[in-house]
N, C-alpha and C. Protein backbone atom coordinates (compact mmCIF):
# COMPACT_ATOMS: atom_id res chain seq x y z
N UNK A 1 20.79 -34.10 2.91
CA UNK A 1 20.87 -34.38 1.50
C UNK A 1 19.50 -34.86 1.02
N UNK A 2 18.32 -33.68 0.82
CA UNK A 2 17.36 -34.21 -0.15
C UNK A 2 17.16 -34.64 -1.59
N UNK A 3 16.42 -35.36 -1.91
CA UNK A 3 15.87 -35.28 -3.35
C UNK A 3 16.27 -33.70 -4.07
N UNK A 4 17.03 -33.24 -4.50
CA UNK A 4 16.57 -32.15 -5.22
C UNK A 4 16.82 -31.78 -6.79
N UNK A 5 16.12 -31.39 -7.25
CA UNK A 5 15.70 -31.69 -8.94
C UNK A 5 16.68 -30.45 -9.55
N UNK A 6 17.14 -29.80 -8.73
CA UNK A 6 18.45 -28.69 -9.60
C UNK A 6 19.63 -29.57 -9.57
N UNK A 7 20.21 -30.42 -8.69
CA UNK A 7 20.89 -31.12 -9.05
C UNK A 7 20.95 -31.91 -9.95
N UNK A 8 22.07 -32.25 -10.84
CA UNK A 8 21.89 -32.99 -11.86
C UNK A 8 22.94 -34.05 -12.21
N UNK A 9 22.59 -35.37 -12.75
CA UNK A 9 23.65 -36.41 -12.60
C UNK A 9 23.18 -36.81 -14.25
N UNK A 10 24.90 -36.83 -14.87
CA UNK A 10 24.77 -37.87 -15.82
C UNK A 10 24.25 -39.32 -16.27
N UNK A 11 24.20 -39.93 -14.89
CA UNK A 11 23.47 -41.34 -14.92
C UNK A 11 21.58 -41.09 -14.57
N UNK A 12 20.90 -42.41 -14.25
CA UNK A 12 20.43 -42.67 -13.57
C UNK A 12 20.13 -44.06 -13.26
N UNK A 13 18.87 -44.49 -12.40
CA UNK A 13 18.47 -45.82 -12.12
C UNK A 13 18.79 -46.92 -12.72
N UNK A 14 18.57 -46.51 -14.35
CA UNK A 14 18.43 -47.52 -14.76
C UNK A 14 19.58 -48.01 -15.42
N UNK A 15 20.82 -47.13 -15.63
CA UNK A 15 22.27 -47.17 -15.61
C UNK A 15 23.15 -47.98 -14.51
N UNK A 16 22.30 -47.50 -13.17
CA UNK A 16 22.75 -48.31 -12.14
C UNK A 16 22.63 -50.18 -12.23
N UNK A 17 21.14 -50.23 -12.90
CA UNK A 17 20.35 -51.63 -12.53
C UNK A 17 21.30 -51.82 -14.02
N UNK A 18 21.54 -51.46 -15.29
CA UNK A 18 22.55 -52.57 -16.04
C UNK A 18 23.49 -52.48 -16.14
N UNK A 19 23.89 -51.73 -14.72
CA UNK A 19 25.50 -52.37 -14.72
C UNK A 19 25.37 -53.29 -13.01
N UNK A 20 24.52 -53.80 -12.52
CA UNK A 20 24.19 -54.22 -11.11
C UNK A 20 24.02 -55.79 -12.38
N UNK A 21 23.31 -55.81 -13.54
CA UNK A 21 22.94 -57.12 -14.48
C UNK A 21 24.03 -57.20 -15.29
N UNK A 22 24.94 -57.05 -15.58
CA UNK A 22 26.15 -56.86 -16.35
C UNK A 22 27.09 -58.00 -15.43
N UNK A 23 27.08 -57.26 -14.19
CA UNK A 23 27.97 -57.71 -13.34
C UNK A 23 27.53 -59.39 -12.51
N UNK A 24 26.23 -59.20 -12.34
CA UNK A 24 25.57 -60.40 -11.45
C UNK A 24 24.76 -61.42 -12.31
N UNK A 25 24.34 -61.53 -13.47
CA UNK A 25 23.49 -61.46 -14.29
C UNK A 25 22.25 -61.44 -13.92
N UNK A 26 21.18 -62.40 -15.13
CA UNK A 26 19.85 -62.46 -14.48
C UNK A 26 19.52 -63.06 -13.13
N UNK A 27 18.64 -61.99 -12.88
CA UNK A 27 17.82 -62.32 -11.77
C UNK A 27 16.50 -61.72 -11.39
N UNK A 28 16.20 -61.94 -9.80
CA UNK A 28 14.22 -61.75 -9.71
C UNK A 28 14.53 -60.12 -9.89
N UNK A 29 13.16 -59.69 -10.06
CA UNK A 29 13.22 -58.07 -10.37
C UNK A 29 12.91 -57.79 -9.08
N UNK A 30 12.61 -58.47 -8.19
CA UNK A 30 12.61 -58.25 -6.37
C UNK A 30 14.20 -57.70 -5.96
N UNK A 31 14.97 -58.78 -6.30
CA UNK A 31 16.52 -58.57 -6.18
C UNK A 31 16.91 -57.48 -6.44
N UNK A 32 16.70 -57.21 -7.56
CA UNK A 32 17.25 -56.07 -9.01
C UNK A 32 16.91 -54.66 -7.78
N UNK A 33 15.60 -54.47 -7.35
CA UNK A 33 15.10 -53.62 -7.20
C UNK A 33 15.82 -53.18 -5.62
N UNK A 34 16.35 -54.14 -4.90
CA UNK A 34 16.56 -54.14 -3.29
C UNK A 34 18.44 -53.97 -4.06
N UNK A 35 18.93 -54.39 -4.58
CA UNK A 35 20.43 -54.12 -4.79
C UNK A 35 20.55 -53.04 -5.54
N UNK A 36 19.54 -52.31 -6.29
CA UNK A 36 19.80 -50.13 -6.48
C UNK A 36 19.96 -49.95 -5.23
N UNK A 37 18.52 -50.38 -4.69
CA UNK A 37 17.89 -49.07 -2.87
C UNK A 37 19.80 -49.66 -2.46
N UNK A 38 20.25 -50.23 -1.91
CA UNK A 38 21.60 -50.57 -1.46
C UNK A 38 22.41 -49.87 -1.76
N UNK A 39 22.65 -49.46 -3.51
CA UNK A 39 23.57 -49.04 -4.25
C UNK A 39 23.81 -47.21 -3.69
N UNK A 40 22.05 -47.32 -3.85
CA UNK A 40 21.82 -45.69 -3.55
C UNK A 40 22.25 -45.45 -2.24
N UNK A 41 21.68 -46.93 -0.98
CA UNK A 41 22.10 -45.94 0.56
C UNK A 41 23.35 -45.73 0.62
N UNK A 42 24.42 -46.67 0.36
CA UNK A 42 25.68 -46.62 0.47
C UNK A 42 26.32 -45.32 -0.38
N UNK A 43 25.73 -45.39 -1.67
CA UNK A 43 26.33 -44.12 -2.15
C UNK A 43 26.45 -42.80 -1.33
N UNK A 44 25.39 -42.41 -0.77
CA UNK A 44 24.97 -41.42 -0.01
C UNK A 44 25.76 -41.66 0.51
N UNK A 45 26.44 -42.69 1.71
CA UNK A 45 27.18 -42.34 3.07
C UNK A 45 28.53 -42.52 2.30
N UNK A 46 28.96 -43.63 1.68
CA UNK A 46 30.53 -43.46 1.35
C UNK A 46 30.98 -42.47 0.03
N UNK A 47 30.19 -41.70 -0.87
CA UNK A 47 30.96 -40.99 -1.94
C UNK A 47 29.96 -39.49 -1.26
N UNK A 48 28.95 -39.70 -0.61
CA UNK A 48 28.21 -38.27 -0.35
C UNK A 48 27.57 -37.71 -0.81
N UNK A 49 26.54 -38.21 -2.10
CA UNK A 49 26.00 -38.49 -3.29
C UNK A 49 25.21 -39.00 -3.80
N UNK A 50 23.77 -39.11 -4.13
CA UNK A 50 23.49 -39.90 -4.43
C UNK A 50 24.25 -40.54 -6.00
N UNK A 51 23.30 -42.06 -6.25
CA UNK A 51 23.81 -42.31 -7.96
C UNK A 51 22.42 -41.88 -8.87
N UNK A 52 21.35 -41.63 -8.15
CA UNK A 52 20.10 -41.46 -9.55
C UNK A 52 19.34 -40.46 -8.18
N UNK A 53 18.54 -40.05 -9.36
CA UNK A 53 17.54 -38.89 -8.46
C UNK A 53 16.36 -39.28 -8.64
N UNK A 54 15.85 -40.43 -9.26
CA UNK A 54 14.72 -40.92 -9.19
C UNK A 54 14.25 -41.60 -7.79
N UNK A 55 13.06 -41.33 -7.37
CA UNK A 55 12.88 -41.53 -5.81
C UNK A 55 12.22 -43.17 -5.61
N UNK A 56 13.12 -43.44 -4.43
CA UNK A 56 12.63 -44.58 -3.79
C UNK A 56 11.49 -44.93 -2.56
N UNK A 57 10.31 -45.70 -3.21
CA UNK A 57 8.91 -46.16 -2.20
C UNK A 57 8.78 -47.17 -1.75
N UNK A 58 8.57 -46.99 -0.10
CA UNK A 58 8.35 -47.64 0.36
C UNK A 58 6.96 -48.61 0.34
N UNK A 59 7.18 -49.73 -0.71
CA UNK A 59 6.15 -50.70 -0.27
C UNK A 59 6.25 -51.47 0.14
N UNK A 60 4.83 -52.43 0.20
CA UNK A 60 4.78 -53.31 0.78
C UNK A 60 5.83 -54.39 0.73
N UNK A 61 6.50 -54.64 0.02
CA UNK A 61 7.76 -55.56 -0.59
C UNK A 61 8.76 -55.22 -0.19
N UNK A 62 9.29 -54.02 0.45
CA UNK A 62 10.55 -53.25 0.35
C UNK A 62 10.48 -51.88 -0.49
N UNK A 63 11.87 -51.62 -0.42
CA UNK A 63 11.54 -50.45 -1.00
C UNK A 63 11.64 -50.54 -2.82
N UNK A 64 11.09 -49.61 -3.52
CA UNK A 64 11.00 -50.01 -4.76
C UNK A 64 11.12 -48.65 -5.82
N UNK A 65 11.98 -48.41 -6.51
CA UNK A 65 11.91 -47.31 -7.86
C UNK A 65 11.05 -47.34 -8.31
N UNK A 66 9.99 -46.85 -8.59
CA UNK A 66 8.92 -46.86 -9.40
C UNK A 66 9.12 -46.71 -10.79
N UNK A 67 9.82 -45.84 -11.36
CA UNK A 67 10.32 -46.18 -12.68
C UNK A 67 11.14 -47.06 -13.20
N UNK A 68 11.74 -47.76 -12.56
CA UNK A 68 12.06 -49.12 -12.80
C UNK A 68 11.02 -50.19 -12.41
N UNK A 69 10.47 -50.12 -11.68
CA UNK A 69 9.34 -51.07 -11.61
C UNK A 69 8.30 -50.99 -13.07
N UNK A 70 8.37 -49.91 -13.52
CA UNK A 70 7.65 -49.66 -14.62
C UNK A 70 8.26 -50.40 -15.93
N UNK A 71 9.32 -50.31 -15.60
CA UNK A 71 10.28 -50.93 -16.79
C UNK A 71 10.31 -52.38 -17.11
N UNK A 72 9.75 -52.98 -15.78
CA UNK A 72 10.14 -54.54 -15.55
C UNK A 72 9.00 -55.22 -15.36
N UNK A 73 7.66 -54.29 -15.16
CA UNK A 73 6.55 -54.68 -14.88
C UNK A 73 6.00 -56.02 -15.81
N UNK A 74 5.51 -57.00 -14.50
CA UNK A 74 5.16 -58.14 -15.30
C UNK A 74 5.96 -59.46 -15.48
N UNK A 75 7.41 -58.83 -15.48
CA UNK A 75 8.46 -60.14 -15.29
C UNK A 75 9.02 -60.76 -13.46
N UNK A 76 9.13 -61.66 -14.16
CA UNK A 76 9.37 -62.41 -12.69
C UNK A 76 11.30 -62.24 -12.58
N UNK A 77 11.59 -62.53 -13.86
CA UNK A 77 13.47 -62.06 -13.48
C UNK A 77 13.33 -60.94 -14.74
N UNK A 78 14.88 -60.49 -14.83
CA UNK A 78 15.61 -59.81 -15.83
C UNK A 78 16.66 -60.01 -15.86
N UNK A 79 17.24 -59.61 -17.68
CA UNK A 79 18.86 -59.93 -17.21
C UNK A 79 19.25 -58.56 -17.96
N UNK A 80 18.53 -57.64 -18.58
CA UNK A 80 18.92 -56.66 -18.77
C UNK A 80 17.79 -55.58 -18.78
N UNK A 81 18.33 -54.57 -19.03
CA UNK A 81 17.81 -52.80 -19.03
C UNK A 81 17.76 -52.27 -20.46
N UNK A 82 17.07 -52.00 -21.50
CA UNK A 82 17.01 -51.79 -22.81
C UNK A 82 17.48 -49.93 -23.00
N UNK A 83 17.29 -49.21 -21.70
CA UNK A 83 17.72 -47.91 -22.05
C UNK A 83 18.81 -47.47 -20.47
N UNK A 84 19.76 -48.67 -20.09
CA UNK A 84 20.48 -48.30 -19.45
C UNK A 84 22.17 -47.97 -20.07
N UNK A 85 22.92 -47.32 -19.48
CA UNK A 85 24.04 -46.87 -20.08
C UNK A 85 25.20 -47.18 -18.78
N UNK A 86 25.72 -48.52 -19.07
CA UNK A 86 26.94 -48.67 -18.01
C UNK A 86 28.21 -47.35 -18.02
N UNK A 87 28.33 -46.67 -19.55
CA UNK A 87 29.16 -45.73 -19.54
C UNK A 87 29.07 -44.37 -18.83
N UNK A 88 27.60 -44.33 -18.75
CA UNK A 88 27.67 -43.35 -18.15
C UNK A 88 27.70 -42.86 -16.30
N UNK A 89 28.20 -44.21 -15.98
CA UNK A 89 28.77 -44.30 -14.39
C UNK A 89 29.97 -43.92 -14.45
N UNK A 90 30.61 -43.20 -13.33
CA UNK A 90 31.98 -43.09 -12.91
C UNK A 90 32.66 -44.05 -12.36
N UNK A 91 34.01 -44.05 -12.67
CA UNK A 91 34.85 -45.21 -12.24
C UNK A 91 34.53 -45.19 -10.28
N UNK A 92 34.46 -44.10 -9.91
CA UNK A 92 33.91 -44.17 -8.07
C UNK A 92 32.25 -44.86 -7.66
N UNK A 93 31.58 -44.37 -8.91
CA UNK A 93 30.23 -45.06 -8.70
C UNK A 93 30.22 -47.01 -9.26
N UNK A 94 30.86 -47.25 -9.89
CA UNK A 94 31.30 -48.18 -10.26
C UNK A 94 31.81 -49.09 -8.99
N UNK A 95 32.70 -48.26 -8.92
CA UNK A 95 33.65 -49.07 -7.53
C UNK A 95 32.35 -49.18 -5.90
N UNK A 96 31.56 -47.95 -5.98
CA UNK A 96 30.90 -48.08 -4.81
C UNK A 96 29.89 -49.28 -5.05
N UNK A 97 28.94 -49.45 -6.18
CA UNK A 97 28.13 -50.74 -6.86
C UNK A 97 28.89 -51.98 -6.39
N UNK A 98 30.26 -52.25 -7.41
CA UNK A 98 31.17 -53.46 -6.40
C UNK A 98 31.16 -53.43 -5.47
N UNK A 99 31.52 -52.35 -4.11
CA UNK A 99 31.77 -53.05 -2.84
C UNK A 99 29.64 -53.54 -2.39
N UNK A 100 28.68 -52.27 -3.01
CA UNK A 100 27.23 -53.21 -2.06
C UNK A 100 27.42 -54.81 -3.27
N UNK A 101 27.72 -54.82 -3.65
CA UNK A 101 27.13 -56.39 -4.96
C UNK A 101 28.33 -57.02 -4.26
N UNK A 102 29.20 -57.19 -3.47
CA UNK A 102 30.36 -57.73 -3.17
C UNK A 102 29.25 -58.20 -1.75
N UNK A 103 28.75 -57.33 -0.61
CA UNK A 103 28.08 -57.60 0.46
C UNK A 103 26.76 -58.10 0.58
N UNK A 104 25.86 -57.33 -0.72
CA UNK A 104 24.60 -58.04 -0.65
C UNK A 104 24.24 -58.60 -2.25
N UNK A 105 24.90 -59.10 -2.91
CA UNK A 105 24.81 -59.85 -4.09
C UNK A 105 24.42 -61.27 -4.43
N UNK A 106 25.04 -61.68 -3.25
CA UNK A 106 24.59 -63.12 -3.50
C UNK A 106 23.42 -63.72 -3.00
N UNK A 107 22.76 -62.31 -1.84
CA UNK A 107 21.89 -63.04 -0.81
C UNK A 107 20.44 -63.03 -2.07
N UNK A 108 19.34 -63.37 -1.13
CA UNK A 108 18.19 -64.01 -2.08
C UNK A 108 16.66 -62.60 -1.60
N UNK A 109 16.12 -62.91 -3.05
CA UNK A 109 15.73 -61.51 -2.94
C UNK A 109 14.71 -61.64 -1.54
N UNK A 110 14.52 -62.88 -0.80
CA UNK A 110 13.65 -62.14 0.55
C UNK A 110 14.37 -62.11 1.77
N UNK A 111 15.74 -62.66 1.40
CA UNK A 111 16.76 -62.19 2.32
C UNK A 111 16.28 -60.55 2.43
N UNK A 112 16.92 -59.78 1.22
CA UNK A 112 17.21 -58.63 1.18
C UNK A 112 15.94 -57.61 1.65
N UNK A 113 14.81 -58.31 1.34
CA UNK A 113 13.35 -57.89 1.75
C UNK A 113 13.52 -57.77 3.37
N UNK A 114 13.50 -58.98 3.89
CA UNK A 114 13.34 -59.24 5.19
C UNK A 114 13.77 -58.00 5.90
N UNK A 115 15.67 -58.00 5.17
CA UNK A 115 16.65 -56.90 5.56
C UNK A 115 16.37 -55.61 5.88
N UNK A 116 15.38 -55.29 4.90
CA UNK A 116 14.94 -53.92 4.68
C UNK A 116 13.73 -53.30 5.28
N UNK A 117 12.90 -54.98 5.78
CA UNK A 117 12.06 -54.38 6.29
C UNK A 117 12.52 -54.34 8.27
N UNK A 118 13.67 -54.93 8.24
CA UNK A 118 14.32 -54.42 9.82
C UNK A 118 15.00 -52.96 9.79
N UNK A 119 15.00 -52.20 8.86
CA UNK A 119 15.53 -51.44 8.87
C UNK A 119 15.17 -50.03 9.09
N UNK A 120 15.18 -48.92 9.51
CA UNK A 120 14.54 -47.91 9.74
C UNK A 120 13.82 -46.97 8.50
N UNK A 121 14.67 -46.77 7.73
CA UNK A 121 14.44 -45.78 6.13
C UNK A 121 12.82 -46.45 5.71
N UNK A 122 12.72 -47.79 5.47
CA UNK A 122 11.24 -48.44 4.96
C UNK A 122 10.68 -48.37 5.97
N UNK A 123 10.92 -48.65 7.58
CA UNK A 123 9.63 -48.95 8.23
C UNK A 123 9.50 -47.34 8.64
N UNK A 124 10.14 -46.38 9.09
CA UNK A 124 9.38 -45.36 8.88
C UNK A 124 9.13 -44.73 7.72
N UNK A 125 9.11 -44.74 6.54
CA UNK A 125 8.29 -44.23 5.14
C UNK A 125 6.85 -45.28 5.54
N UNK A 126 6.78 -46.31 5.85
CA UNK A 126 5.88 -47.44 6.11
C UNK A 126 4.68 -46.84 7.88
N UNK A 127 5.25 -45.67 8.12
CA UNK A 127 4.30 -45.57 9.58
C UNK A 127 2.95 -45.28 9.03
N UNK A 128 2.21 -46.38 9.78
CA UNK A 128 0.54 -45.94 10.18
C UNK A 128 0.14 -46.98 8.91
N UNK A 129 0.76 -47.96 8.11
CA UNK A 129 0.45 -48.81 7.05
C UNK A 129 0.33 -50.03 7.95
N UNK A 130 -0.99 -50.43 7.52
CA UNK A 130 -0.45 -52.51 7.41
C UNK A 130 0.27 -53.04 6.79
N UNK A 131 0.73 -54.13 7.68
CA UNK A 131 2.28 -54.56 6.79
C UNK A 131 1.53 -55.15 4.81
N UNK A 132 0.59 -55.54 4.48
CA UNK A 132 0.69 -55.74 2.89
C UNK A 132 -0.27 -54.48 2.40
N UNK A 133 -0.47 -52.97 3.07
CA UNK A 133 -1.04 -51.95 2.87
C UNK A 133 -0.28 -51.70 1.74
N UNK A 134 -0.83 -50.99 0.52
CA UNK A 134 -0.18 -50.25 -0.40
C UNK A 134 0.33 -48.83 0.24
N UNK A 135 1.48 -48.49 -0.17
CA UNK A 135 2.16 -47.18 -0.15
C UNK A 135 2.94 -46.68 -0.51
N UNK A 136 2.87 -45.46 -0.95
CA UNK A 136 3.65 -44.77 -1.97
C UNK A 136 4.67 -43.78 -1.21
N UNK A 137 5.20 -43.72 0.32
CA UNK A 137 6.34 -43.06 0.58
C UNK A 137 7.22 -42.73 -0.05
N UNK A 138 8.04 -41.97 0.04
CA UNK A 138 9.37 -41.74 -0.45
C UNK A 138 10.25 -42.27 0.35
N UNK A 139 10.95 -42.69 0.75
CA UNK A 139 11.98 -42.22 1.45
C UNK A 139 13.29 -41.93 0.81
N UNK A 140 13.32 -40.81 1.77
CA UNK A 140 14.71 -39.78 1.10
C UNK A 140 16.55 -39.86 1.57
N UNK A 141 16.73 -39.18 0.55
CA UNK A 141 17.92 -39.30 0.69
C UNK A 141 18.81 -38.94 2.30
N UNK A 142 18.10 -38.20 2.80
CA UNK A 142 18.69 -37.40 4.25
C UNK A 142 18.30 -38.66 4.90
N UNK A 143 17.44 -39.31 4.66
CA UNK A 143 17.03 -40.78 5.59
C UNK A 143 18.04 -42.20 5.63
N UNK A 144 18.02 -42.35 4.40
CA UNK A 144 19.07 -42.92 3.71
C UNK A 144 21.01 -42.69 4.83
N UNK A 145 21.13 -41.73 4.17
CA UNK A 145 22.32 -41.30 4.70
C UNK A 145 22.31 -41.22 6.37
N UNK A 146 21.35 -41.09 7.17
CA UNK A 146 21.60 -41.11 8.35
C UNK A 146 21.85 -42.52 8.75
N UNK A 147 20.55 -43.30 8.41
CA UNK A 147 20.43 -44.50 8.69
C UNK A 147 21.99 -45.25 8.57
N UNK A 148 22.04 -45.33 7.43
CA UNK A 148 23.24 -46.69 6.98
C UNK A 148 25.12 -45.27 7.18
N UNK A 149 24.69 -44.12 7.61
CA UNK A 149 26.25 -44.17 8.10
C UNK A 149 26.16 -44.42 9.68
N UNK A 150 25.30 -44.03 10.25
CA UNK A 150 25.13 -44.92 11.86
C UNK A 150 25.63 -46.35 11.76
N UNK A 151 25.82 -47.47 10.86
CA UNK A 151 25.98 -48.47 10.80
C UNK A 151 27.36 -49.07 10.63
């Protein structure tokens, strides 16, 4: 299951992140950014799917949307998304958001950092980097989905 741009989804990212702030409220845009990458791996393994087709990079921080990073650039929290659309999620994408915000919601955004950087999907998008090296990996959806249904 790659990235691929003929596919097409009514939502995206940033639909995901205000209904992830709807539900949890404000918080760091570190958080915000590590509870999508979640939203997205799980989607992949339990509905088979991603929820947005905007691609996730591996930096130095974890992994990070870049167009949401663009969105938030500069703030230290958020409590909302100015062009996100909770309606336009499905009641299954909905329900999959609850069960990751049910498991990793409460933890703290370098919990979730730490998390991610034990994890395979970031540290290989991350090969041949120093750990505070800038990098612009992808990592993809077929990565994603292997990783966290092994789990």
């Amino acid at each position: 299951m790659e990235n691929n741009s003929t596919y097409t989804l009514e939502n995206n990212v940033f639909d995901v992140a205000s209904y992830i702030l709807q539900k949890k409220g404000t918080m760091t845009t570190m958080k915000l950014q590590k509870l999508v990458y979640y939203c997205q791996a799980w989607s992949l393994v339990w509905d088979e799917k991603p929820l947005f087709l905007e691609p996730i990079q591996a930096w130095a921080n974890g992994p990070v949307i870049p167009v949401l990073f663009d969105k938030h650039r500069g703030n230290y929290s958020i409590s909302s998304i100015s062009n996100g659309k909770i309606s336009n999620l499905s009641i299954e994408q909905k329900e999959t958001i609850d069960k990751v915000l049910e498991h990793y919601g409460d933890k703290s955004a370098n919990w979730l950092i730490e998390l991610t950087h034990l994890e395979a999907p970031w540290r290989n998008a991350r090969k041949g980097l120093y750990q505070l090296e800038r990098g612009d990996s992808v990592i993809s959806h077929s990565e994603l989905a292997e990783y966290y249904s092994s789990l």
